[in-house]
Every structure is written in C-alpha cells, then in structure tokens.
C-alpha atoms as a PDB file:
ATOM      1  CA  UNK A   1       0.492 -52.061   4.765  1.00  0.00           C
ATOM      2  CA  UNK A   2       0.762 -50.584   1.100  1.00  0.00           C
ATOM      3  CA  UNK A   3       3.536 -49.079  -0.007  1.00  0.00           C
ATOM      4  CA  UNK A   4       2.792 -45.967  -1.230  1.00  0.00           C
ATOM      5  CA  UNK A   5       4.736 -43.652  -4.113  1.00  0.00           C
ATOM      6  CA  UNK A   6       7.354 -41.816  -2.599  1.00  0.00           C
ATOM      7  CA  UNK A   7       6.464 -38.350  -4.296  1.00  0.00           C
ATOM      8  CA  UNK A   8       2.807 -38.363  -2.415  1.00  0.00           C
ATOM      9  CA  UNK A   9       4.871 -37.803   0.994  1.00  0.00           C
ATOM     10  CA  UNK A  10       6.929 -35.229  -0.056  1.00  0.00           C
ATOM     11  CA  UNK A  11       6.152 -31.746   0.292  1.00  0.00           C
ATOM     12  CA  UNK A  12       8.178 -28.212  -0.938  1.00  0.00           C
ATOM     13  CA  UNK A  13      10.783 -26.686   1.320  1.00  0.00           C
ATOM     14  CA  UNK A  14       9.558 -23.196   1.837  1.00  0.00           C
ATOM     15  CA  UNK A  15      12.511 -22.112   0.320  1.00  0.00           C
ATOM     16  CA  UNK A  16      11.178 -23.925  -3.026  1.00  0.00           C
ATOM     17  CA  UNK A  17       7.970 -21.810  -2.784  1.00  0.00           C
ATOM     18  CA  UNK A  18       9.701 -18.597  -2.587  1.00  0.00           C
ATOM     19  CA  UNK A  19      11.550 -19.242  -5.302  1.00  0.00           C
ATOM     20  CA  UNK A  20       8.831 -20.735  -7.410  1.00  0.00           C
ATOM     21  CA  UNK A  21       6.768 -17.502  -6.457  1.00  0.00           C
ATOM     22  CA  UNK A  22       9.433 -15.349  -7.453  1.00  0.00           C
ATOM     23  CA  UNK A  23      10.315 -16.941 -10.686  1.00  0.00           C
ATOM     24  CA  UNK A  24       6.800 -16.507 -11.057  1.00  0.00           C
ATOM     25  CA  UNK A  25       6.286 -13.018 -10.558  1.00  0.00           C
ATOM     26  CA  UNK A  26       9.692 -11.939 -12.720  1.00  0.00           C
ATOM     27  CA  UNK A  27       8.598 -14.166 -15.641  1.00  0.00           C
ATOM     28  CA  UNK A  28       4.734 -12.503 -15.843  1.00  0.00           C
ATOM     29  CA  UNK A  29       6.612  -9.438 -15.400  1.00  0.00           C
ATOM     30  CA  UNK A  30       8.721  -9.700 -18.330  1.00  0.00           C
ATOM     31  CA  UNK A  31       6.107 -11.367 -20.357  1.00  0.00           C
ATOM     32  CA  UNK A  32       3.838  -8.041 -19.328  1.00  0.00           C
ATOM     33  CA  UNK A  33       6.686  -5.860 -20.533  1.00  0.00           C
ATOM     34  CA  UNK A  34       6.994  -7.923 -23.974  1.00  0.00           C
ATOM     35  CA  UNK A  35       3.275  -7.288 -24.760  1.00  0.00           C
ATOM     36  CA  UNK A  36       3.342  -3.355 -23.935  1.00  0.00           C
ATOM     37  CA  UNK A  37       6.602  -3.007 -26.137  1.00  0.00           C
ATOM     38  CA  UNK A  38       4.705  -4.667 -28.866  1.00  0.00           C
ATOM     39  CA  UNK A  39       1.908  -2.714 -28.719  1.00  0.00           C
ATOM     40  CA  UNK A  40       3.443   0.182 -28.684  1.00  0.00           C
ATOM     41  CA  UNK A  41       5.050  -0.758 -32.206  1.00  0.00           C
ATOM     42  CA  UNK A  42       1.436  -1.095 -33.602  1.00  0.00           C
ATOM     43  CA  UNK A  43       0.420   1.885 -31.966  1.00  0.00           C
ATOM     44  CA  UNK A  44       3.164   3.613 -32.525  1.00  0.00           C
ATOM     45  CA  UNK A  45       3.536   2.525 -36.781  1.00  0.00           C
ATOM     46  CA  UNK A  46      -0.407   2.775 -36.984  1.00  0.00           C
ATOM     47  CA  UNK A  47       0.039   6.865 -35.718  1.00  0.00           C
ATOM     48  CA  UNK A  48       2.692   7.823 -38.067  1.00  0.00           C
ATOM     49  CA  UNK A  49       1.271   5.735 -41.319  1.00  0.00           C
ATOM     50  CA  UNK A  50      -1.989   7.727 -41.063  1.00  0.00           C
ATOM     51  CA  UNK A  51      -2.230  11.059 -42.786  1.00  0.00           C
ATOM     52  CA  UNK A  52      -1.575  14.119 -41.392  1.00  0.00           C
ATOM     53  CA  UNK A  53      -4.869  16.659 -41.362  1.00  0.00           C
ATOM     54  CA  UNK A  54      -3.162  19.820 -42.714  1.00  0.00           C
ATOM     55  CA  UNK A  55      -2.935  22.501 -39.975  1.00  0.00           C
ATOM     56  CA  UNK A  56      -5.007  24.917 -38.977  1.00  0.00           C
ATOM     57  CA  UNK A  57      -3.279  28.480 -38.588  1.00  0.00           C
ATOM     58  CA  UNK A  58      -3.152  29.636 -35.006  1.00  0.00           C
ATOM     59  CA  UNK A  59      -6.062  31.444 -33.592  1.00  0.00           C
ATOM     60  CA  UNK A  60      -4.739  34.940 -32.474  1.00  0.00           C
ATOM     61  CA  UNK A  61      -3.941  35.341 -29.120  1.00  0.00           C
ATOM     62  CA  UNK A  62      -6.903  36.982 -27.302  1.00  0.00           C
ATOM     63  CA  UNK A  63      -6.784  40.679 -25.701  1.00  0.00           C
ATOM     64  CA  UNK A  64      -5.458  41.049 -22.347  1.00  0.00           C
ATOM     65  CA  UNK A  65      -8.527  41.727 -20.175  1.00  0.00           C
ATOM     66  CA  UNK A  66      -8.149  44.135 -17.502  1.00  0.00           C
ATOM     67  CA  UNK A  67      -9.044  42.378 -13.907  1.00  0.00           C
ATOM     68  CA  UNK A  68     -12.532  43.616 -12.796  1.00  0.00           C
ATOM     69  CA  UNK A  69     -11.960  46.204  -9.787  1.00  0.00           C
ATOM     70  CA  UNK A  70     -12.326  44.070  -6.317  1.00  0.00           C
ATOM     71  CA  UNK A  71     -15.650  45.685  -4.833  1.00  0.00           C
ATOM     72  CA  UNK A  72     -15.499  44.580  -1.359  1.00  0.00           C
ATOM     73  CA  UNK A  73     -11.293  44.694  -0.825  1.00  0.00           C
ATOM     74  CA  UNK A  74     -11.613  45.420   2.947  1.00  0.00           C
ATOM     75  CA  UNK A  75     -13.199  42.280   3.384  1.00  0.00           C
ATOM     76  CA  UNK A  76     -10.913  40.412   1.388  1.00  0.00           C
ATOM     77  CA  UNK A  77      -7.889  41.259   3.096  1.00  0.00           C
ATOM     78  CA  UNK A  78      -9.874  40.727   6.818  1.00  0.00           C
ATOM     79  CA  UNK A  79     -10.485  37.316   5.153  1.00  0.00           C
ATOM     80  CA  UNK A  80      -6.760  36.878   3.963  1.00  0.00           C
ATOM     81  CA  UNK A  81      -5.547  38.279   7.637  1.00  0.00           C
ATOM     82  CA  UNK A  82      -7.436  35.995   9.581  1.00  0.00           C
ATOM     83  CA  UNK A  83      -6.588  32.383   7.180  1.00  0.00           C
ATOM     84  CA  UNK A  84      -3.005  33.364   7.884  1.00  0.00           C
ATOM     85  CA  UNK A  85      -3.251  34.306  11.437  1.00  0.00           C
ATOM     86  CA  UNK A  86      -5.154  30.716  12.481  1.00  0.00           C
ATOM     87  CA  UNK A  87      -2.784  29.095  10.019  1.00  0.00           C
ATOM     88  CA  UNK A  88       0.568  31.063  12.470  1.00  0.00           C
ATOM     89  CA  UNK A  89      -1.522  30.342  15.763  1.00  0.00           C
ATOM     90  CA  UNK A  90      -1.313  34.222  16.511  1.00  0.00           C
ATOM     91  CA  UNK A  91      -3.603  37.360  16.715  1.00  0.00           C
ATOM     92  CA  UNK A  92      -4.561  39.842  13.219  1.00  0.00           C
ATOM     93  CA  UNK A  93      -3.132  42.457  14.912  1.00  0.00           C
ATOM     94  CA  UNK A  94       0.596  40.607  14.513  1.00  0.00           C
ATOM     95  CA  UNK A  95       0.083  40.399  10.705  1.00  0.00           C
ATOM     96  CA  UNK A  96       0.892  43.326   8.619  1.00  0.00           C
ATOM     97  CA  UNK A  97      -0.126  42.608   4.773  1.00  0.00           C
ATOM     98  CA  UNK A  98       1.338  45.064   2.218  1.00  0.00           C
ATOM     99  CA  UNK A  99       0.217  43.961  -0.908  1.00  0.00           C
ATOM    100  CA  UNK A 100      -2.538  41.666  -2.582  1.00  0.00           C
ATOM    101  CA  UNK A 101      -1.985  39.492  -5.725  1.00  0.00           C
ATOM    102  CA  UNK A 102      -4.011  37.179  -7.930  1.00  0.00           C
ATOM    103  CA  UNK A 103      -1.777  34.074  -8.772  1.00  0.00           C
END
C-alpha cells in the first residue's frame, strides 16, 4: 500500500469553516466600506470643484385657490359613515360625524 500525503486526509473542523466564513464576510465588508468612502471623496471633491450656476430668484408663491364647493356632500359623508362603521364593526346609525376636512 502507498503511503499517501498526510494533508489529502485531513479535512476542516467545522469550527475552521465558520471562522473562515466569517473572516470572510467582515473582510469584503470592510473592503466594501473602503471603496464607498473613496468614492464619495471623488464625488464629493468633483461636486464642489464645479461651478456654481448663479441662482435663479424665487418664483412667487402662487395665489391661494379657494377649494371648489363639494357638489354631492351628502354622499360623501354616507361614503365616509359607512368606511368607518365597517372599519368599527358597528351600524351608521352609531356614528355621529361633525365635521369634514381635506388633509
């Protein structure tokens, strides 16, 4: 019978895997965060070297338009009533709504 190298019959503990995975993971990691710092330096340096595009002065603020009058309001609120009364698990009549409000 040949004798055969020693290092072909030996295989990693698990507990060499885990920490081969894990050094790994932590060293792709850090080489990942390395690479996004430095790129933000170019990025960053390449934004502030170019020239600034003077400012335009600020459009004026636009009239307040009055909200257009709701032309079917009963059936808004019946709408309103009845979302909050399946949302409760209760009847319409149990829901009293005193005022309306756009958001």
């Amino acid at each position: 019978m040949p004798l055969m190298p020693l290092a072909a019959n030996v295989e990693p503990s698990f507990l060499q895997v885990v920490a081969m995975g894990l050094v790994t993971v932590f060293v792709v990691l850090i080489c990942l965060i390395v690479i996004i710092k430095i790129m933000g330096a170019i990025i960053g340096s390449a934004t502030h070297s170019a020239p600034a595009a003077p400012a335009a002065p600020p459009a004026p603020a636009p009239a307040a338009v009055p909200a257009a009058p709701q032309p079917n309001k009963q059936q808004l609120v019946a709408a309103i009533s009845a979302a909050i009364a399946e949302d409760m698990g209760s009847g319409v009549e149990h829901i009293r709504i005193h005022s309306i409000r756009k958001i």
